[in-house]
Protein backbone atom coordinates (compact mmCIF):
# COMPACT_ATOMS: atom_id res chain seq x y z
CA UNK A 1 -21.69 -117.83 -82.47
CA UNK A 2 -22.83 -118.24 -78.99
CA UNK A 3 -22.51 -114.91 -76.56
CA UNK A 4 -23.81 -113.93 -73.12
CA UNK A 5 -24.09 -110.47 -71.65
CA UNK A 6 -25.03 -109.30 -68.44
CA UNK A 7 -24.10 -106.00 -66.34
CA UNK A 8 -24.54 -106.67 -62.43
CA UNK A 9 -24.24 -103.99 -59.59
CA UNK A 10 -21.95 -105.50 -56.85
CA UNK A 11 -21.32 -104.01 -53.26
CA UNK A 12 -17.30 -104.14 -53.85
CA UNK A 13 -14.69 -101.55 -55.45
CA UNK A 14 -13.92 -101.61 -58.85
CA UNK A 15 -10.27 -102.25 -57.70
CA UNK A 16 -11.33 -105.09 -55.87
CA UNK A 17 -13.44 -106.50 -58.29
CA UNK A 18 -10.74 -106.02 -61.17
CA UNK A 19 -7.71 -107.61 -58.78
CA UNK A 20 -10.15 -110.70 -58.23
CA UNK A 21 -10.78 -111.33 -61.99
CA UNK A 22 -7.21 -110.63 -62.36
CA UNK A 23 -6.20 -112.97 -60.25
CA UNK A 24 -6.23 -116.35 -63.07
CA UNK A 25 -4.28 -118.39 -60.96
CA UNK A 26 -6.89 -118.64 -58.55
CA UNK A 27 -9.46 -119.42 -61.26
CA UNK A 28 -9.47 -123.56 -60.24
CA UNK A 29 -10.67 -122.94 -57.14
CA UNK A 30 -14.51 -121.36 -57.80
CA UNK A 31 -14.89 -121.13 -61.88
CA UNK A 32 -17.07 -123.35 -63.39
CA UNK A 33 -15.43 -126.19 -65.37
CA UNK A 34 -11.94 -124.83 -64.58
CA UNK A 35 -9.88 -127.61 -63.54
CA UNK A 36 -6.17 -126.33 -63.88
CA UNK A 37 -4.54 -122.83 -64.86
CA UNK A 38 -1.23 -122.00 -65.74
CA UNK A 39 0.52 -119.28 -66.89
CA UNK A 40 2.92 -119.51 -69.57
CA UNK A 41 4.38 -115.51 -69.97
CA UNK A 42 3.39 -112.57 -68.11
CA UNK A 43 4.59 -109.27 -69.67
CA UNK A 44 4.58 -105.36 -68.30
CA UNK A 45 3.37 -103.35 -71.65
CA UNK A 46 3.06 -100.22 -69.76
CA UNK A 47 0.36 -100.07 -67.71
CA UNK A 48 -0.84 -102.90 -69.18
CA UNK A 49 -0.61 -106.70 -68.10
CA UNK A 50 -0.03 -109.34 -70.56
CA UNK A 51 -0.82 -113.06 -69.77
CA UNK A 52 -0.44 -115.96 -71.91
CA UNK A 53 -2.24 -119.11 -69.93
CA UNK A 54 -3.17 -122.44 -70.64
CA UNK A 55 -6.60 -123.39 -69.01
CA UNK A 56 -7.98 -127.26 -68.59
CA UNK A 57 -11.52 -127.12 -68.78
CA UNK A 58 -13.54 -130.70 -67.53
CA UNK A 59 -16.57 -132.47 -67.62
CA UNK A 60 -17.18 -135.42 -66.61
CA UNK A 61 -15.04 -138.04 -68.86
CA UNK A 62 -13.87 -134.96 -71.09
CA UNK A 63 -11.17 -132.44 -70.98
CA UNK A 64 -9.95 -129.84 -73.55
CA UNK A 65 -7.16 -127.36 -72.44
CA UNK A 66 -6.42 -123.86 -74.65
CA UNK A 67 -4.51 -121.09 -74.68
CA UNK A 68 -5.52 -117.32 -74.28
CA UNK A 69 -3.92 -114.34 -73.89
CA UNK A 70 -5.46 -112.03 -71.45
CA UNK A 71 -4.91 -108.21 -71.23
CA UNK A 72 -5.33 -106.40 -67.92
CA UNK A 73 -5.65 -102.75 -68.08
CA UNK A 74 -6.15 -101.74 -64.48
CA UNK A 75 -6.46 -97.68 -65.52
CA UNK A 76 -9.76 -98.58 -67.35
CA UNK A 77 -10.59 -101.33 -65.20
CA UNK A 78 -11.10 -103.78 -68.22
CA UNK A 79 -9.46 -107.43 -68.72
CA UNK A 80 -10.06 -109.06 -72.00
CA UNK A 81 -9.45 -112.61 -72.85
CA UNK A 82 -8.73 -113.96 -76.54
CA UNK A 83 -7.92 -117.49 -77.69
CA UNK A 84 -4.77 -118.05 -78.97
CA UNK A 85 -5.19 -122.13 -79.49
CA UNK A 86 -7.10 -124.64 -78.44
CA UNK A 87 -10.85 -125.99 -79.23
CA UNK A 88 -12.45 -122.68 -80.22
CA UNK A 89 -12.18 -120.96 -83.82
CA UNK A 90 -13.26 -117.19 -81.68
CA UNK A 91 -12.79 -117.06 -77.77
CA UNK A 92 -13.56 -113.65 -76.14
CA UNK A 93 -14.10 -112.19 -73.19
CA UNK A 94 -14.65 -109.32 -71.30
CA UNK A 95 -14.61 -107.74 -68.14
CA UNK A 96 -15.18 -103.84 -67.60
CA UNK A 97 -15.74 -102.19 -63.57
CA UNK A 98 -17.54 -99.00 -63.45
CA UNK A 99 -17.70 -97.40 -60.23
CA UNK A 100 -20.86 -96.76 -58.89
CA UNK A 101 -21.89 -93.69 -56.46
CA UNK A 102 -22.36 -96.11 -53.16
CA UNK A 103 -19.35 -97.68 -53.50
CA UNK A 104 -20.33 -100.78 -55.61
CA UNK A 105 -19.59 -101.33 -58.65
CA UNK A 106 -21.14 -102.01 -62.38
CA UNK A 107 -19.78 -105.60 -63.68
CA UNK A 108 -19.93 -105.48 -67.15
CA UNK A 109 -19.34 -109.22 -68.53
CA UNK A 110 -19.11 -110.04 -71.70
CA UNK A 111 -18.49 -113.57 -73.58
CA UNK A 112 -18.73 -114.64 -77.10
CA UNK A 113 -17.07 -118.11 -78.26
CA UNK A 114 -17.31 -120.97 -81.48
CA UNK A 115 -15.74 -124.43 -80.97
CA UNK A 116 -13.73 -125.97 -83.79
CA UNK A 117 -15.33 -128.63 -84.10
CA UNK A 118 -19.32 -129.75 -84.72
CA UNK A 119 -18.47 -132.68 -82.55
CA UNK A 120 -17.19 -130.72 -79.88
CA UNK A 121 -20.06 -127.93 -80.09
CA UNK A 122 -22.53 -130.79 -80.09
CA UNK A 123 -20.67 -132.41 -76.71
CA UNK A 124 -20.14 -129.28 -74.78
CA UNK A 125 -21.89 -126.76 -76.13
CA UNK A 126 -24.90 -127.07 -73.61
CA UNK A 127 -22.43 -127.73 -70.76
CA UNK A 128 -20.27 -125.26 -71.68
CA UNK A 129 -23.58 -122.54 -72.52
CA UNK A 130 -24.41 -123.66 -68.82
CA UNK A 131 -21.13 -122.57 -66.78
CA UNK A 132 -20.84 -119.41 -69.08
CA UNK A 133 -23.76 -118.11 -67.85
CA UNK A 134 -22.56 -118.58 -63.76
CA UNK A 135 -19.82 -117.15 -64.07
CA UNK A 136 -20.72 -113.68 -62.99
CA UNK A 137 -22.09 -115.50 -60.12
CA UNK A 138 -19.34 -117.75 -58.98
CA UNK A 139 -17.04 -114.25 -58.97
CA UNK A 140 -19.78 -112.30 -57.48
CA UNK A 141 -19.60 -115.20 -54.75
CA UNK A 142 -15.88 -115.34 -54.43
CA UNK A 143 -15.69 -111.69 -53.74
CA UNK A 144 -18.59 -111.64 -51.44
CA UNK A 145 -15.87 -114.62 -49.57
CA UNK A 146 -12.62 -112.60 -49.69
CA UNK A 147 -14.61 -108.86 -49.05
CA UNK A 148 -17.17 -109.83 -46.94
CA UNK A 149 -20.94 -109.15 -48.10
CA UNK A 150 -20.90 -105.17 -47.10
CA UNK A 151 -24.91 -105.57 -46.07
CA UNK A 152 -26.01 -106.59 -49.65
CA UNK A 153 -25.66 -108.85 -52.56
CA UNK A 154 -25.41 -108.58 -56.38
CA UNK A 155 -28.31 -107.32 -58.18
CA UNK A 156 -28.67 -108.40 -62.63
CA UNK A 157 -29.47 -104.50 -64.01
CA UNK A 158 -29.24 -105.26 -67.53
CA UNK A 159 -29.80 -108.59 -68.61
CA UNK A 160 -28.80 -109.21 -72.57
CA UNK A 161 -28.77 -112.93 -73.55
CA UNK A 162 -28.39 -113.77 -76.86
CA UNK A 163 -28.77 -117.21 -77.70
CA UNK A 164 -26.61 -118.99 -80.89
């Protein structure tokens, strides 16, 4: 099963950080392959925030939408992501925010995911391998547009990329 890992040090809070990955609805306008979001239930579980969303990945001539749920858990600044339906037989993904001493902030990103289908893996699985792996950047980006830069950019401290 295909998974990426990668912790980056970024010059914004972890609050920030956590409200912009939070922030699904917005996910059309700067994720990779992300054409459409939309939120089917959003439930208070404590402190907890539980989504159920439909997303519409594209390329090119194809498009696949599925369904995750996605926990938010702003005390320990972690969102995780699971599939619910939809091309994949295992969808996850993971977001922690560890503070750092100047102000920054650890990303921790995490994603691990297995399409249904050998005709689908075959299809998208490079394209999809691709965009998986700039994420962190396209969020590091975003933030760096809604924060402002603070003097300096993101900087990969522990790389961990595991190929299929």
């Amino acid at each position: 099963m295909p998974s990426y890992q990668t912790v980056r040090h970024v010059p914004h809070s972890a609050e920030k950080m956590f409200a912009l990955v939070a922030d699904v609805e917005s996910y059309p306008h700067f994720v990779p392959l992300c054409q459409s979001l939309k939120i089917i239930s959003r439930e208070q579980i404590g402190s907890l925030d539980m989504i159920i969303a439909n997303m519409t990945v594209a390329y090119k001539f194809f498009h696949e939408t599925f369904t995750s749920q996605v926990r938010l858990n702003p005390d320990d600044f972690e969102i995780i992501a699971e599939h619910i339906d939809g091309p994949f037989t295992e969808f996850i993904n993971r977001w922690r925010f560890h503070p750092a001493g100047d102000g920054g902030t650890e990303v921790e990103f995490y994603i691990s995911y297995s399409f249904r289908s050998r005709a689908l893996r075959l299809l998208m699985g490079s394209v999809f391998d691709k965009a998986v792996r700039k994420y962190t950047a396209a969020f590091e980006q975003r933030a760096d547009e809604i924060y402002g830069t603070n003097g300096g950019g993101a900087k990969e401290v522990i790389p961990q990329d595991r190929a299929p």
